[in-house]
N, C-alpha and C. Protein backbone atom coordinates (compact mmCIF):
# COMPACT_ATOMS: atom_id res chain seq x y z
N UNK A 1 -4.58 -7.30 18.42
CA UNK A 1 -3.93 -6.85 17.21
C UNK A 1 -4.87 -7.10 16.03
N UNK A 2 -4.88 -5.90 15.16
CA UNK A 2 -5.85 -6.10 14.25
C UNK A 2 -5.12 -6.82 12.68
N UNK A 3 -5.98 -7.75 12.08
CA UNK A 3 -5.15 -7.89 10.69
C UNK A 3 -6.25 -7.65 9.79
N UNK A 4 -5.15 -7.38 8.13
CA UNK A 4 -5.70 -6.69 7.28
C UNK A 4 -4.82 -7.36 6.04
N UNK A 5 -5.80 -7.74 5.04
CA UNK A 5 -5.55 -8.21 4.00
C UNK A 5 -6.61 -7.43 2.73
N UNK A 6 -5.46 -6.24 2.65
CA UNK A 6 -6.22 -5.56 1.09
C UNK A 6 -5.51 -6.05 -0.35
N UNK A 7 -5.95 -5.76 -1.05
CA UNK A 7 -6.42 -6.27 -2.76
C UNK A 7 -6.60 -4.89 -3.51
N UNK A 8 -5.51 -4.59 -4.52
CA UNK A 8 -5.73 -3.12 -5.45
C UNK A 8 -4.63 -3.27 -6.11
N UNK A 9 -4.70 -2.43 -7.29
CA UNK A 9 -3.32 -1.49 -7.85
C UNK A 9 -2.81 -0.62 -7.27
N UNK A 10 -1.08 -0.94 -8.11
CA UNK A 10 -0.34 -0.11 -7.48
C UNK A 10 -0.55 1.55 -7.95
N UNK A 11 -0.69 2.31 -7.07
CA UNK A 11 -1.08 3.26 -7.62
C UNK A 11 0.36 4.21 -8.51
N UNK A 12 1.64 4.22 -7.97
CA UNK A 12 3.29 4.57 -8.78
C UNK A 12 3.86 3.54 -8.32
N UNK A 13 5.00 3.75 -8.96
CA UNK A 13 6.20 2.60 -9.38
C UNK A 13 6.62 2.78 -7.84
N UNK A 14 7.06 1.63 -7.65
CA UNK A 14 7.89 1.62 -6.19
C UNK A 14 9.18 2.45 -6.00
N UNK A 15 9.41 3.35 -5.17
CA UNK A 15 10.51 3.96 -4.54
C UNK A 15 11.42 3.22 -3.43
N UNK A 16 12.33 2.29 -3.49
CA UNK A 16 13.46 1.86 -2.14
C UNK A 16 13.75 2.93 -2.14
N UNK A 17 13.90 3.26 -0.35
CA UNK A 17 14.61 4.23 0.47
C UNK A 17 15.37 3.10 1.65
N UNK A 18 16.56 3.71 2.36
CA UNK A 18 16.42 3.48 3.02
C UNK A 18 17.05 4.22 4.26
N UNK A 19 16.58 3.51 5.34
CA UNK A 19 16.86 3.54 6.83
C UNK A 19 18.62 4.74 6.92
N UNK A 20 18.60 5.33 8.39
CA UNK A 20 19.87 5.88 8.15
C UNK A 20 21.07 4.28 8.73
N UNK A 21 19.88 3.41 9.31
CA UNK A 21 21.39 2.45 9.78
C UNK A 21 21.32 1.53 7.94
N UNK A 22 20.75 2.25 7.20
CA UNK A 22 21.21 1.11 5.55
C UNK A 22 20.19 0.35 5.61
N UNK A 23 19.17 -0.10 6.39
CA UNK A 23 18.48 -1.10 6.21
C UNK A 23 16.85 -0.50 4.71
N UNK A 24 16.75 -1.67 4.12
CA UNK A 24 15.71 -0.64 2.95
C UNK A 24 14.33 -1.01 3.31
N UNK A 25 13.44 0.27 2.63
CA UNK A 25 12.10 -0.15 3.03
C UNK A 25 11.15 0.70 1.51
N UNK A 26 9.85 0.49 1.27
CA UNK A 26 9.34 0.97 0.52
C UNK A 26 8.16 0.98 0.91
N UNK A 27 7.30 2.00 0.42
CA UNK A 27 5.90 2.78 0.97
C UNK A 27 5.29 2.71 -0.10
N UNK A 28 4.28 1.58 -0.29
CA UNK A 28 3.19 0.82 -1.61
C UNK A 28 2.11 1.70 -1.57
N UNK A 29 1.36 2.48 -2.22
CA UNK A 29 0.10 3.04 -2.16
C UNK A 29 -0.63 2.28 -3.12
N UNK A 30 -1.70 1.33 -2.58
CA UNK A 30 -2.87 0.94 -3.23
C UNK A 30 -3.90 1.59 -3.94
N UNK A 31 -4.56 1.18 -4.95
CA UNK A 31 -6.06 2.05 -4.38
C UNK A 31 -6.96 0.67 -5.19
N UNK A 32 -7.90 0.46 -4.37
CA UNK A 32 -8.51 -0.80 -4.19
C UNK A 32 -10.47 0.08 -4.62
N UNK A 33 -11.32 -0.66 -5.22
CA UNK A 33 -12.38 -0.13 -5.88
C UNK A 33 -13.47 -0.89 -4.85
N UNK A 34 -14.67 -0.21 -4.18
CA UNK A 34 -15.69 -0.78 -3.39
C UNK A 34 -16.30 -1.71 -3.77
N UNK A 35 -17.38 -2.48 -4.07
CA UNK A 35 -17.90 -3.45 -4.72
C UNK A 35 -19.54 -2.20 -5.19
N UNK A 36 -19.72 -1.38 -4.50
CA UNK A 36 -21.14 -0.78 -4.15
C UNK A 36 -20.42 0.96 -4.43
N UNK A 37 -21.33 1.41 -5.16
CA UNK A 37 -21.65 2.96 -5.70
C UNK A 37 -22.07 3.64 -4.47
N UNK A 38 -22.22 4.91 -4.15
CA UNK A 38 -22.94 5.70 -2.97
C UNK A 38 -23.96 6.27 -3.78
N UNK A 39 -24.33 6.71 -3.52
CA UNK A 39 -25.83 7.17 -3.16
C UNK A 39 -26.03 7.79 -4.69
N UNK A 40 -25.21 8.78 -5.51
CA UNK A 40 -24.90 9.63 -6.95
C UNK A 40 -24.70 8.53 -7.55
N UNK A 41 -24.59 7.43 -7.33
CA UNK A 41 -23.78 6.39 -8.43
C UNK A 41 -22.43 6.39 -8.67
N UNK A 42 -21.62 7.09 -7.97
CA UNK A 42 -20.73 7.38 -8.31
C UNK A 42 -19.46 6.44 -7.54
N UNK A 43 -18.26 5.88 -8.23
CA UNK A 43 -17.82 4.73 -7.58
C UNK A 43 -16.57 4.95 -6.65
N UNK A 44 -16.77 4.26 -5.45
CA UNK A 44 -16.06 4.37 -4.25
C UNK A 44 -14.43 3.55 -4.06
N UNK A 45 -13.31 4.57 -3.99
CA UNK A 45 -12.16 3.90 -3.60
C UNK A 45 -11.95 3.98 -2.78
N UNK A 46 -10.81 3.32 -1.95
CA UNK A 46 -10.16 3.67 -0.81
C UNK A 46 -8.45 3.12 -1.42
N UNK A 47 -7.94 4.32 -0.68
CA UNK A 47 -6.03 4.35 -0.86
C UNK A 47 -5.71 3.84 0.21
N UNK A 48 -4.76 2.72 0.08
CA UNK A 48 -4.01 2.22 1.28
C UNK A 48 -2.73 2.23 1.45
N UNK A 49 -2.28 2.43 2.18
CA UNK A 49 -0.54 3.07 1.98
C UNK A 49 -0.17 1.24 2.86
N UNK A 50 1.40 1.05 2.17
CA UNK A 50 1.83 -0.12 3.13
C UNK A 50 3.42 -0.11 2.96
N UNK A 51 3.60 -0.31 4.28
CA UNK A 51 5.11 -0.15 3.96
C UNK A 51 6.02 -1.53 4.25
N UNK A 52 6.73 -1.86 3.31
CA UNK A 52 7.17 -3.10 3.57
C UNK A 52 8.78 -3.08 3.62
N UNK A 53 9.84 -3.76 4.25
CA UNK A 53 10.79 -3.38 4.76
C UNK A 53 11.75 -4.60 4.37
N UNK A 54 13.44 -4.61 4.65
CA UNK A 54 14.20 -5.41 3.86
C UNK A 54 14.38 -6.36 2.68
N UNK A 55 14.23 -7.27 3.11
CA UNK A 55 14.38 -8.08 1.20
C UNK A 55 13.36 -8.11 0.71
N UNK A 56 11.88 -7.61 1.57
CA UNK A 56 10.52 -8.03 0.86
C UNK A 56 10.61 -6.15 -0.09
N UNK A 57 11.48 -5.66 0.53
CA UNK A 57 11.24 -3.93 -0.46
C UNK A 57 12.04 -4.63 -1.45
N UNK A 58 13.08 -5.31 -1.39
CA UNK A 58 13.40 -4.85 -2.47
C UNK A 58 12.87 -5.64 -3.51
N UNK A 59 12.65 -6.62 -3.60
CA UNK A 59 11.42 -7.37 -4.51
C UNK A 59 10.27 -6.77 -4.80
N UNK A 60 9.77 -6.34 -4.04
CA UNK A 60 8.77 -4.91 -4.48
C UNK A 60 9.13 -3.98 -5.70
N UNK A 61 10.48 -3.52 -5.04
CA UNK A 61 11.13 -2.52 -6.01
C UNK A 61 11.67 -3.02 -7.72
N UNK A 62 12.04 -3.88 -7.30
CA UNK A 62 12.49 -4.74 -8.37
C UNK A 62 11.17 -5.68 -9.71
N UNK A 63 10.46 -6.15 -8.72
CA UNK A 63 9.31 -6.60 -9.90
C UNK A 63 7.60 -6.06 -9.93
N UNK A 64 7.59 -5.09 -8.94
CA UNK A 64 6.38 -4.59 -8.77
C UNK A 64 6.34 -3.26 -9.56
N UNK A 65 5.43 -2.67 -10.21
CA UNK A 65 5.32 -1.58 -11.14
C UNK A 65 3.80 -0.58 -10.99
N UNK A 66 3.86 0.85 -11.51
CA UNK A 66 2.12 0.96 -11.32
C UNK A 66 1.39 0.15 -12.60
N UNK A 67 0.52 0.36 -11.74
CA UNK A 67 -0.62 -0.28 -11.90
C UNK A 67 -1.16 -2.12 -11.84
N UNK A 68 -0.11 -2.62 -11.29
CA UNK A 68 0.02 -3.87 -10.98
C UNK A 68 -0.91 -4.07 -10.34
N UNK A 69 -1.58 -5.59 -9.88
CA UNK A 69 -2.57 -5.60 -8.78
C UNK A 69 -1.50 -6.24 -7.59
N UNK A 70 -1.74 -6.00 -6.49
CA UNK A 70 -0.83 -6.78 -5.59
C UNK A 70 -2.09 -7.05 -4.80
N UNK A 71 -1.42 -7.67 -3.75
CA UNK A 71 -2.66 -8.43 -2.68
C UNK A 71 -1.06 -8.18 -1.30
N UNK A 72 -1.90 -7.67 0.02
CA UNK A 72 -0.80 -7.38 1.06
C UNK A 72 -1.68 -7.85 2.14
N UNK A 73 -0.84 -8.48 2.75
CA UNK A 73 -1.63 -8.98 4.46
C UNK A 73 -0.42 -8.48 5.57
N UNK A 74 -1.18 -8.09 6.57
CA UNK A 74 -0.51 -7.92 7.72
C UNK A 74 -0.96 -7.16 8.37
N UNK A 75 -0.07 -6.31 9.79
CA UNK A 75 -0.97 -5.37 10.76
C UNK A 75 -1.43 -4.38 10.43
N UNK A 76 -2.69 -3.92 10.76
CA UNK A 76 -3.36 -2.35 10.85
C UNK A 76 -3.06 -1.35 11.48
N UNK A 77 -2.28 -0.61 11.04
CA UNK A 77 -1.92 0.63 11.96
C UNK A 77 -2.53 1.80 11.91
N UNK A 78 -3.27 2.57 12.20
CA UNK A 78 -3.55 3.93 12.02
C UNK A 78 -2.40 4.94 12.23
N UNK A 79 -2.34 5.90 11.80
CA UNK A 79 -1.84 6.71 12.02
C UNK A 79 -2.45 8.52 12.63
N UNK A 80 -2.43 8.82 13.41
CA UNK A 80 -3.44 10.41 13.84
C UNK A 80 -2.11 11.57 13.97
N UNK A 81 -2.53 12.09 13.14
CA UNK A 81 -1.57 13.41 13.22
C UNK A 81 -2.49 14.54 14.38
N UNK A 82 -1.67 15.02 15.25
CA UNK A 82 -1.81 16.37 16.44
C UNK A 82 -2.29 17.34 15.46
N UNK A 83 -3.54 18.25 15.45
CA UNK A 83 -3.60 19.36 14.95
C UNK A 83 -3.32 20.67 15.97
């Protein structure tokens, strides 16, 4: 199992949704800045999506805002969509 502890702003305000059995969850999009430019100089992000689920959404929802910095640890999932 892989772990992952990223570091960024929130990129929008948090959305709670939830579950059809009621349970809530919210989907954090990061975007976190490289330390190193590519090759143009030009500077490198990466977006990290995270979704965090019952009382930790709703504390999310409740005191987290954009552009906040948050810090998130936990599993790595990929996701591959079928073309």
């Amino acid at each position: 199992m892989l772990k992952i502890t990223a570091i960024g702003n929130l990129t929008n305000d948090v959305e709670l949704k939830s579950h059809e059995d009621g349970k809530p969850y919210a989907i954090l999009r990061i975007a976190s800045d490289r330390r190193y430019r590519d090759r143009e100089g030009n500077k490198l992000t990466d977006f990290i999506s995270i979704k965090v689920r019952g009382p930790l959404a709703e504390r999310c929802a409740a005191f987290a805002y954009k552009g906040c910095k948050l810090a998130a640890s936990g599993d790595f999932e990929t996701i591959c969509f079928a073309e």
